[in-house]
PDB file of N, CA and C in Angstrom:
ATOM      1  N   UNK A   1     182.163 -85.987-102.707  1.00  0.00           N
ATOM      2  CA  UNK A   1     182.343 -84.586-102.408  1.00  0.00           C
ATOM      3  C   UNK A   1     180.957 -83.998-102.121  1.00  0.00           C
ATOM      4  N   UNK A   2     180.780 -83.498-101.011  1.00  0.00           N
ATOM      5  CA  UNK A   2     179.439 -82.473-100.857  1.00  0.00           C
ATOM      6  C   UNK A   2     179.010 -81.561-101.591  1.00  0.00           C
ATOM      7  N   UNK A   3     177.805 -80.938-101.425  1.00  0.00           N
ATOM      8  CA  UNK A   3     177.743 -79.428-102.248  1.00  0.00           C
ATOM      9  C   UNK A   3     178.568 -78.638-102.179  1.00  0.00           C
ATOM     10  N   UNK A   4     178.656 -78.123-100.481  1.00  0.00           N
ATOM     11  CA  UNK A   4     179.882 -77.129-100.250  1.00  0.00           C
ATOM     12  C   UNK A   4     181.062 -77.208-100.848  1.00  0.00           C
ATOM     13  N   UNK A   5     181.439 -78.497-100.787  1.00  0.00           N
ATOM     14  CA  UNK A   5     183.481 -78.799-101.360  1.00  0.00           C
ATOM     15  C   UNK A   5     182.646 -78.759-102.850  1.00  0.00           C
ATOM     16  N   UNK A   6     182.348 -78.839-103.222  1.00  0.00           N
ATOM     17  CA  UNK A   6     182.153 -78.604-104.712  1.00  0.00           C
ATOM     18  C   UNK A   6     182.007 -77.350-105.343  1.00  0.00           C
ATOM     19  N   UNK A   7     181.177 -76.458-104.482  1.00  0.00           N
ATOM     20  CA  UNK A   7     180.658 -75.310-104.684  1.00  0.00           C
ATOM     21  C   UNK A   7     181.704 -74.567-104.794  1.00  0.00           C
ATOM     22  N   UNK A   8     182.909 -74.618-103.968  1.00  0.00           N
ATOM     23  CA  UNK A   8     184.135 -74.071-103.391  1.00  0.00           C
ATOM     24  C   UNK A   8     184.962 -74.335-104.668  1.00  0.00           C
ATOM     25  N   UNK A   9     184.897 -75.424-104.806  1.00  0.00           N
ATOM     26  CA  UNK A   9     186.289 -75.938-105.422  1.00  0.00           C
ATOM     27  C   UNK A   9     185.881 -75.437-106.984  1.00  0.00           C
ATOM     28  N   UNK A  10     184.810 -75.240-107.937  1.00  0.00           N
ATOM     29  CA  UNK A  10     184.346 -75.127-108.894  1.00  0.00           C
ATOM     30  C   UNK A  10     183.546 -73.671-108.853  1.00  0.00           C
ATOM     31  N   UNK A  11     183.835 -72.685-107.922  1.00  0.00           N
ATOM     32  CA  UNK A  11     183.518 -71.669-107.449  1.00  0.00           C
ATOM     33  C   UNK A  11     182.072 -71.670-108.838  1.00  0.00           C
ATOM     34  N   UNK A  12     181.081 -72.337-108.346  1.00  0.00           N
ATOM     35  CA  UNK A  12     180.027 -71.899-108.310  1.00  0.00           C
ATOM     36  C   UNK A  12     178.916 -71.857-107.330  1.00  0.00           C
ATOM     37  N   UNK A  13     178.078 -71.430-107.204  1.00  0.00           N
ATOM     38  CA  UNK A  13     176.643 -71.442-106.297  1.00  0.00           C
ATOM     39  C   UNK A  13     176.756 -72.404-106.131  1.00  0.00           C
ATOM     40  N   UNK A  14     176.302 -72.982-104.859  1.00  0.00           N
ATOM     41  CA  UNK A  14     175.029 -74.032-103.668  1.00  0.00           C
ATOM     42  C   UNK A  14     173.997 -74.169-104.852  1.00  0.00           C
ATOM     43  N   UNK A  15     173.552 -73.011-104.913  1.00  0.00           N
ATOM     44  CA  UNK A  15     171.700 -73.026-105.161  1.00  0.00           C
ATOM     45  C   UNK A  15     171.913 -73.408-106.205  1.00  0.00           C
ATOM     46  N   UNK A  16     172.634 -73.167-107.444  1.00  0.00           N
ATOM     47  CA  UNK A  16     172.373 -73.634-109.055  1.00  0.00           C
ATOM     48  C   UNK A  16     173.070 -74.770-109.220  1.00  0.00           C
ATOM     49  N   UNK A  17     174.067 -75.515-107.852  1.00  0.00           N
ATOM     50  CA  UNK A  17     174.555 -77.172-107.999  1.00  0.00           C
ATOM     51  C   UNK A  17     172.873 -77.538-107.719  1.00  0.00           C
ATOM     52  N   UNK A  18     172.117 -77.324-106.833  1.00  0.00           N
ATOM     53  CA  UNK A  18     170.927 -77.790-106.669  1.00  0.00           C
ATOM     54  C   UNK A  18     169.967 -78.260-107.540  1.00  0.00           C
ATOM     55  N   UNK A  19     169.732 -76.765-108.133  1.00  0.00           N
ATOM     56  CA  UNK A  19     168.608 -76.281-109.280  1.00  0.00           C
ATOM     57  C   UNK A  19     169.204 -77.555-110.592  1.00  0.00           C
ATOM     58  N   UNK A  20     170.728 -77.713-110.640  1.00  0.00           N
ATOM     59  CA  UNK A  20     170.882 -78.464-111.758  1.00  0.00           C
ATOM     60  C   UNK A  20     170.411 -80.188-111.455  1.00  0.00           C
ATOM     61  N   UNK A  21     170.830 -80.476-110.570  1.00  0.00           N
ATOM     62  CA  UNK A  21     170.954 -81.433-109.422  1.00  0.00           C
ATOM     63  C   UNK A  21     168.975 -82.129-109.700  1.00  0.00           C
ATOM     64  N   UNK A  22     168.257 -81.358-109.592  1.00  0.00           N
ATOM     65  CA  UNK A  22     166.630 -81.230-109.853  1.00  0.00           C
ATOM     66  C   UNK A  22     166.559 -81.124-111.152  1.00  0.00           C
ATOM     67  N   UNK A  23     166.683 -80.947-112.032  1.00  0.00           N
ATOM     68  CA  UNK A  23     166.622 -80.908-113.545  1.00  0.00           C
ATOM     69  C   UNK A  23     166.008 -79.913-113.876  1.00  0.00           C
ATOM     70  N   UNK A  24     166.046 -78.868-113.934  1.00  0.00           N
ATOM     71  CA  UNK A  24     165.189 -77.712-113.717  1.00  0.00           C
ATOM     72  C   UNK A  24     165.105 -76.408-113.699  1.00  0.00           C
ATOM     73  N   UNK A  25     165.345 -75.708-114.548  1.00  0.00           N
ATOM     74  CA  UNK A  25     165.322 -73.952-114.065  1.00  0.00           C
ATOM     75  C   UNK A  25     166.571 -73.317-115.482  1.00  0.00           C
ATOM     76  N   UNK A  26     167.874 -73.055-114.797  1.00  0.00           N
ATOM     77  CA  UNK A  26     168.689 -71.947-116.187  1.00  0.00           C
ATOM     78  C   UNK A  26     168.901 -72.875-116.755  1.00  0.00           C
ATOM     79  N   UNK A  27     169.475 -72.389-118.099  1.00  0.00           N
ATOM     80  CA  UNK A  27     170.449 -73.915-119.142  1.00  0.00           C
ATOM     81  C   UNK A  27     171.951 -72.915-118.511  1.00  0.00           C
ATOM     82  N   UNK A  28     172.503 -74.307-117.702  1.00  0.00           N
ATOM     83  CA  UNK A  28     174.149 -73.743-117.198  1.00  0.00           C
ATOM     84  C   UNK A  28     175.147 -73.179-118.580  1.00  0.00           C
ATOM     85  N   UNK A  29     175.481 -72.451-118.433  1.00  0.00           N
ATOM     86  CA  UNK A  29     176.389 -71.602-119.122  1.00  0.00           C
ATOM     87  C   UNK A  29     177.782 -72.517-119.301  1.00  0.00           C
ATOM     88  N   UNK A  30     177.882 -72.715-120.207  1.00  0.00           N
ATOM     89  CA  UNK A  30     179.592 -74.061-120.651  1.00  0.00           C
ATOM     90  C   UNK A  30     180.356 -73.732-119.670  1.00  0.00           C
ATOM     91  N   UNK A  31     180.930 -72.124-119.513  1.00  0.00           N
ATOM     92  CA  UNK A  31     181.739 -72.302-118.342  1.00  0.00           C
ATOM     93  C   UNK A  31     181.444 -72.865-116.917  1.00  0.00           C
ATOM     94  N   UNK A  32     180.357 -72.825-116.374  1.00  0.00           N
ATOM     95  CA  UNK A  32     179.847 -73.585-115.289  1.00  0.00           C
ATOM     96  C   UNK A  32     180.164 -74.912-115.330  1.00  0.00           C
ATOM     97  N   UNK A  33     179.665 -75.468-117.071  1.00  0.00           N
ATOM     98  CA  UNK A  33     179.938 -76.662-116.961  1.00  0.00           C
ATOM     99  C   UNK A  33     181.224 -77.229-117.117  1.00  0.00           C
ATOM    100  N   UNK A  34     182.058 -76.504-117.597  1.00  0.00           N
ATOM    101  CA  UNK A  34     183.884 -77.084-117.415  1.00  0.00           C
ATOM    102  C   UNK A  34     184.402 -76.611-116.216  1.00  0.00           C
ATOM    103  N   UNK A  35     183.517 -75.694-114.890  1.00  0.00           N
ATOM    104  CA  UNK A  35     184.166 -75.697-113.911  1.00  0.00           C
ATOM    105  C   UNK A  35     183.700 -76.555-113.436  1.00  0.00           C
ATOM    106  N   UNK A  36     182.555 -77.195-113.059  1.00  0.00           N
ATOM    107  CA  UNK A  36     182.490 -78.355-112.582  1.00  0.00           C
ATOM    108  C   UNK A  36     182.584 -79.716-113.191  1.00  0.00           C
ATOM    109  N   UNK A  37     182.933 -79.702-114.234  1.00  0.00           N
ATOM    110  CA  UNK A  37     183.958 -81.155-114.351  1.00  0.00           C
ATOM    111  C   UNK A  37     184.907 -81.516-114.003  1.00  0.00           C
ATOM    112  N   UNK A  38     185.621 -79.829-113.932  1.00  0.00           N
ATOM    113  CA  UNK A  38     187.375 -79.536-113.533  1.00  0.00           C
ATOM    114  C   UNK A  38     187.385 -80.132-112.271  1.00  0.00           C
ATOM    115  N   UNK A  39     186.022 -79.553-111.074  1.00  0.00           N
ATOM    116  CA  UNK A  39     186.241 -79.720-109.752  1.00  0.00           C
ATOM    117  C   UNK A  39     185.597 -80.939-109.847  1.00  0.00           C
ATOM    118  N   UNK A  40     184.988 -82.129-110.440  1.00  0.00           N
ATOM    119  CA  UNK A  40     184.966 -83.206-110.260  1.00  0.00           C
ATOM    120  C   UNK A  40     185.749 -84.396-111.131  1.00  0.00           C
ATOM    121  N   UNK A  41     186.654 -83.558-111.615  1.00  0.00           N
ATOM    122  CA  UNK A  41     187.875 -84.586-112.314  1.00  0.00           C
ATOM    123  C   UNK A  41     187.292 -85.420-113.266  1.00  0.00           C
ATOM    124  N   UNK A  42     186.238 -84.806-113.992  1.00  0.00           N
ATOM    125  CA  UNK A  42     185.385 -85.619-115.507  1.00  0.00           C
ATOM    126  C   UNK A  42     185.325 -84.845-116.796  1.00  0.00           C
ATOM    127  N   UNK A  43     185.103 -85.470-117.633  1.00  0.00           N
ATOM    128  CA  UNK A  43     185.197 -84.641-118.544  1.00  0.00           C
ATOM    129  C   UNK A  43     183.285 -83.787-118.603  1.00  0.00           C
ATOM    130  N   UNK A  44     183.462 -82.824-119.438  1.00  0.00           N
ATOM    131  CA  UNK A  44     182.044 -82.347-119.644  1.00  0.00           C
ATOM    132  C   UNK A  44     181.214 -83.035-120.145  1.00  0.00           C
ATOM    133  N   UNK A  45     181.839 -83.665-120.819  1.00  0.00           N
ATOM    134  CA  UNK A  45     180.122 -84.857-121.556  1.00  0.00           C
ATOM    135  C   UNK A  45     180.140 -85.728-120.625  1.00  0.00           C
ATOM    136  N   UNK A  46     180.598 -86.023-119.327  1.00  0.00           N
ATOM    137  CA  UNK A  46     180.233 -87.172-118.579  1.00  0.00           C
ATOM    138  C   UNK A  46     179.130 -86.180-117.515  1.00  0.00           C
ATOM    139  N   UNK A  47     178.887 -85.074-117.517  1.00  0.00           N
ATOM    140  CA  UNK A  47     178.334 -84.294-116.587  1.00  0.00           C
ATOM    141  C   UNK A  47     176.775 -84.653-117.491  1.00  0.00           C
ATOM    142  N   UNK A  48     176.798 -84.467-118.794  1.00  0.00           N
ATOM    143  CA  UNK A  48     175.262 -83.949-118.933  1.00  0.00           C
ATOM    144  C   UNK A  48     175.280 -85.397-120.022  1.00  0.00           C
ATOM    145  N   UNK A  49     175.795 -86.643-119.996  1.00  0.00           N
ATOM    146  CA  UNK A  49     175.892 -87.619-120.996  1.00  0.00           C
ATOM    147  C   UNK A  49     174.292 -88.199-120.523  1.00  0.00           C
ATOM    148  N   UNK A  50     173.438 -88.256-121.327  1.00  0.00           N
ATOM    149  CA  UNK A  50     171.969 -89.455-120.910  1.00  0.00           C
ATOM    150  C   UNK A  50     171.014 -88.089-120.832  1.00  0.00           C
ATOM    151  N   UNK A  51     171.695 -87.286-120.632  1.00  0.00           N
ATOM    152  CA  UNK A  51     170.562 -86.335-119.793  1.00  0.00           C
ATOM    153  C   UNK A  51     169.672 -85.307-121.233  1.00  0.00           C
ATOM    154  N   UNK A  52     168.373 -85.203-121.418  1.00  0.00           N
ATOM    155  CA  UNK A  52     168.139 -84.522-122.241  1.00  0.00           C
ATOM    156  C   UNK A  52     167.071 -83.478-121.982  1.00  0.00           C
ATOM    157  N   UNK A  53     168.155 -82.293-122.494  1.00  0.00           N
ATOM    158  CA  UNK A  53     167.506 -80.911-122.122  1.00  0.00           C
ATOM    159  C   UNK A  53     166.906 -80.554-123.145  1.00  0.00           C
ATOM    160  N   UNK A  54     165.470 -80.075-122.938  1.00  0.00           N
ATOM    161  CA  UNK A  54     164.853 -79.282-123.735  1.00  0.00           C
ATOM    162  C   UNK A  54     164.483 -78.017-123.246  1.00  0.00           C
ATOM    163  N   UNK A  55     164.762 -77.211-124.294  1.00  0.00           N
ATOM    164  CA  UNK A  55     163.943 -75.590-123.832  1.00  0.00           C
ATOM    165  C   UNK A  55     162.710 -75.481-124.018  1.00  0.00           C
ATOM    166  N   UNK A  56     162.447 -74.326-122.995  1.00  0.00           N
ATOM    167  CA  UNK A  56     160.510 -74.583-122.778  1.00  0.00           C
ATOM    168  C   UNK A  56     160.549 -72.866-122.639  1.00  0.00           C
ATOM    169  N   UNK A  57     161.004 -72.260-123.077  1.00  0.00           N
ATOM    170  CA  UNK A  57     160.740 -70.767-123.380  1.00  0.00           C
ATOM    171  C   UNK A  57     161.965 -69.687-123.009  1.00  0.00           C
ATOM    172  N   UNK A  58     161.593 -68.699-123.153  1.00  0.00           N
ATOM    173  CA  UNK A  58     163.294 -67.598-122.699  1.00  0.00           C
ATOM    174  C   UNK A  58     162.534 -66.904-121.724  1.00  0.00           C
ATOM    175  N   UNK A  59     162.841 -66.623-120.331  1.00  0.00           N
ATOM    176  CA  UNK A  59     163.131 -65.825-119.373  1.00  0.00           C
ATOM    177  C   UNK A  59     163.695 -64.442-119.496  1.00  0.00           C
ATOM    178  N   UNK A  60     163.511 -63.281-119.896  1.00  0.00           N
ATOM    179  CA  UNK A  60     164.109 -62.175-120.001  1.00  0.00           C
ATOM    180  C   UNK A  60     165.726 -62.761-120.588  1.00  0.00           C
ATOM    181  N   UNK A  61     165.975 -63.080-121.879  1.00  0.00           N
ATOM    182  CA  UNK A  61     166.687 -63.266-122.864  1.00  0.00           C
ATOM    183  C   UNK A  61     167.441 -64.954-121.596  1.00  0.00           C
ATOM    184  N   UNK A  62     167.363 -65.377-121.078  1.00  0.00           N
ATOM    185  CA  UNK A  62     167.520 -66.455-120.488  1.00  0.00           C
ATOM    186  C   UNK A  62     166.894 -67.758-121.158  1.00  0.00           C
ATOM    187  N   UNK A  63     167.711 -68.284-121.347  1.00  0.00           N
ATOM    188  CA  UNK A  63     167.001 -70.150-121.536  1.00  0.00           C
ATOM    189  C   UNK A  63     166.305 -70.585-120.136  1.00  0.00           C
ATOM    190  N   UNK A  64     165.455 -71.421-120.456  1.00  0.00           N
ATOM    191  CA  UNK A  64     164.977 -72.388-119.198  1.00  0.00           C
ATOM    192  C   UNK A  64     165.394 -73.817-119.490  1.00  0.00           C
ATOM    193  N   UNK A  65     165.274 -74.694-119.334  1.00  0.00           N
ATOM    194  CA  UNK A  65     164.906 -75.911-119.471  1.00  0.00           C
ATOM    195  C   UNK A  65     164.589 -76.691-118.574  1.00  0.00           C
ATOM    196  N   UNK A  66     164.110 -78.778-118.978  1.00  0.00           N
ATOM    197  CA  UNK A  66     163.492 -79.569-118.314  1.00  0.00           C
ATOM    198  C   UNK A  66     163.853 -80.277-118.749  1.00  0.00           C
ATOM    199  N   UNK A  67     163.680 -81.640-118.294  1.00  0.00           N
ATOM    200  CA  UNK A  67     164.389 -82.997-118.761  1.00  0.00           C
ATOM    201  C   UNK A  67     162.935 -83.556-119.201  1.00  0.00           C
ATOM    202  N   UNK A  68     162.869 -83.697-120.379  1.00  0.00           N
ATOM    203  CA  UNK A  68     161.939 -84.430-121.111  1.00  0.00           C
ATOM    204  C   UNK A  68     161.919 -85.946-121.972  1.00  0.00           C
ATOM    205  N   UNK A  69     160.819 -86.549-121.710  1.00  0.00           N
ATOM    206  CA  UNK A  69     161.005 -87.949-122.556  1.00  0.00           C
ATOM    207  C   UNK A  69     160.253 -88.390-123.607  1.00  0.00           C
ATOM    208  N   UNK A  70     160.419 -87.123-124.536  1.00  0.00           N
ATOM    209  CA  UNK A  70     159.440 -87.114-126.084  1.00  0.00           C
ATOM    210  C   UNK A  70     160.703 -86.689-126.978  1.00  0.00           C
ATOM    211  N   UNK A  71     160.762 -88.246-127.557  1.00  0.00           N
ATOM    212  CA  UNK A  71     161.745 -88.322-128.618  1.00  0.00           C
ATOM    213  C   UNK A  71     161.498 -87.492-129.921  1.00  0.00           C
ATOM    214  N   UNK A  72     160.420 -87.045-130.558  1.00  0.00           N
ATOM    215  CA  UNK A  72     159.703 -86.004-131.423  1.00  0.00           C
ATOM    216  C   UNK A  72     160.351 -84.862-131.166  1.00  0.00           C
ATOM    217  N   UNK A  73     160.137 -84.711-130.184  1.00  0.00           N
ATOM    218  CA  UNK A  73     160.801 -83.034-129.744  1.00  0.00           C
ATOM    219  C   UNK A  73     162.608 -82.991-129.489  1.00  0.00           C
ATOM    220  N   UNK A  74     162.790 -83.924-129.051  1.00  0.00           N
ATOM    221  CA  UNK A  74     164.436 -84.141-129.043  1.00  0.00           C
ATOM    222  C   UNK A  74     164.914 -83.631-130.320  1.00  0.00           C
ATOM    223  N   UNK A  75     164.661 -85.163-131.092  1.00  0.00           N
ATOM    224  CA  UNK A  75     164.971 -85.037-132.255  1.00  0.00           C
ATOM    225  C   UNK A  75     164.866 -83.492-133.461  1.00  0.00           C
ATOM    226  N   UNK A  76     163.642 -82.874-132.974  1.00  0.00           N
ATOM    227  CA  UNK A  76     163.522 -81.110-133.534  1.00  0.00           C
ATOM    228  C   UNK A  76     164.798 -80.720-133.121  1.00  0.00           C
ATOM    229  N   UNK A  77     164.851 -80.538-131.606  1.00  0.00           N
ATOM    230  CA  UNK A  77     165.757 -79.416-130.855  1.00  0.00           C
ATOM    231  C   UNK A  77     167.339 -79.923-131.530  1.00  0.00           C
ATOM    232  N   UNK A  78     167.656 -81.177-131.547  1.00  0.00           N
ATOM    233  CA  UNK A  78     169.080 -81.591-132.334  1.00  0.00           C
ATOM    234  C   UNK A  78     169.190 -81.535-133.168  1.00  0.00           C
ATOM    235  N   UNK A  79     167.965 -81.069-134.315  1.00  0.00           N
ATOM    236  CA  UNK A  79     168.199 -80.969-135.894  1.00  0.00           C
ATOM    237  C   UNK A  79     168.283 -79.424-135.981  1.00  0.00           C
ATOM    238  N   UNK A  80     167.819 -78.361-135.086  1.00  0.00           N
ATOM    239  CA  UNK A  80     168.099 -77.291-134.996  1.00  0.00           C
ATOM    240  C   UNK A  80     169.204 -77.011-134.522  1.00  0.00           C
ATOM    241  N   UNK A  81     170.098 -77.800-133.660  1.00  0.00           N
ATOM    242  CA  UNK A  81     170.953 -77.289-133.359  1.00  0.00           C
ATOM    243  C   UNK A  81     172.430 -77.795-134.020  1.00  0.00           C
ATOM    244  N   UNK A  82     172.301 -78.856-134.921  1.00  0.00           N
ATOM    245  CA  UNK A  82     173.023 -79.202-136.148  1.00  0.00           C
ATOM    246  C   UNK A  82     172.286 -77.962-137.088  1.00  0.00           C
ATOM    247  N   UNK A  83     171.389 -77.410-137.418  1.00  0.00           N
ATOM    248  CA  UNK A  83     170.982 -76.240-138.614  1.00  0.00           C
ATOM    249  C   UNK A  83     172.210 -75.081-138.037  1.00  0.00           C
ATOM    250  N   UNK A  84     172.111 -74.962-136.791  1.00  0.00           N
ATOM    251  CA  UNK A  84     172.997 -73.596-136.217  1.00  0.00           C
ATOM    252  C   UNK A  84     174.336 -73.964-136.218  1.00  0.00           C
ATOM    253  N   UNK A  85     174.658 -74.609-135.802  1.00  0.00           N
ATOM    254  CA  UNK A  85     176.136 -75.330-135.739  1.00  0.00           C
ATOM    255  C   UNK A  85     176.896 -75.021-137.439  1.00  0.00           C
ATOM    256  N   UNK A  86     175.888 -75.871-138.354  1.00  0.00           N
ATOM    257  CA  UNK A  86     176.223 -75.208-139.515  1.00  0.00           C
ATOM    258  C   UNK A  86     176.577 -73.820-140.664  1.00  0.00           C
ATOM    259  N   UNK A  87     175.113 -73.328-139.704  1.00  0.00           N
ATOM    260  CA  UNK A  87     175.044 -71.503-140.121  1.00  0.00           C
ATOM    261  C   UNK A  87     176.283 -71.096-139.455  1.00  0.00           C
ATOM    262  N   UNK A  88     176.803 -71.488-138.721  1.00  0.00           N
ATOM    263  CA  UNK A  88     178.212 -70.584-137.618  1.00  0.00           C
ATOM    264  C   UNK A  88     179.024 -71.274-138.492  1.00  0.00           C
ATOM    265  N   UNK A  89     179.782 -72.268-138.795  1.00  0.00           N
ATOM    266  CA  UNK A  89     180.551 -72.409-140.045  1.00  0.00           C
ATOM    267  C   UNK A  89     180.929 -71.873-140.886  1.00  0.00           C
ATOM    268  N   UNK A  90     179.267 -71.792-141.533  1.00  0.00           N
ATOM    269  CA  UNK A  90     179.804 -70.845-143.287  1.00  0.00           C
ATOM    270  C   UNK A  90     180.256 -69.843-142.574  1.00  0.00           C
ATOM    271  N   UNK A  91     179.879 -69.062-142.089  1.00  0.00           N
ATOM    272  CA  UNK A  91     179.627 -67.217-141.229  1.00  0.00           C
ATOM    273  C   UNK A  91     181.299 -67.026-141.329  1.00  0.00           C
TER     274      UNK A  91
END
């Protein structure tokens, strides 16, 4: 499937199939990412499975991220986000 039939079919942007496509720029919003699994008939963890995002600062209340290969820092960002996962539990 091309950008366009994708873009269409998963009614999101050209430019942010791209930007994701490059590893690079917003952290996609879940719904982005279950519309384009929908329009590529996968599940969501097969979209971002291997791939590891780290955040590298906030953009006017925006995430950024980059695909990084420093297991040190992984390992932070997943123990923080098992700490939050938990805090939303008790709550």
């Amino acid at each position: 499937m091309d950008l366009t039939a994708l873009s269409l079919r998963a009614d999101v942007g050209i430019e942010l199939i791209r930007e994701l496509e490059h590893a690079g720029g917003h952290v996609p919003k879940v719904a982005t990412v279950l519309r384009l699994a929908g329009a590529l008939g996968v599940r969501p963890g097969e979209l971002v499975a291997g791939v590891r995002w780290v955040p590298v600062g906030v953009v006017r209340e925006r995430g950024r991220f980059e695909v990084a290969e420093d297991p040190a820092l992984l390992a932070e960002v997943a123990a923080l986000r098992v700490a939050a996962t938990g805090r939303a539990r008790s709550a």
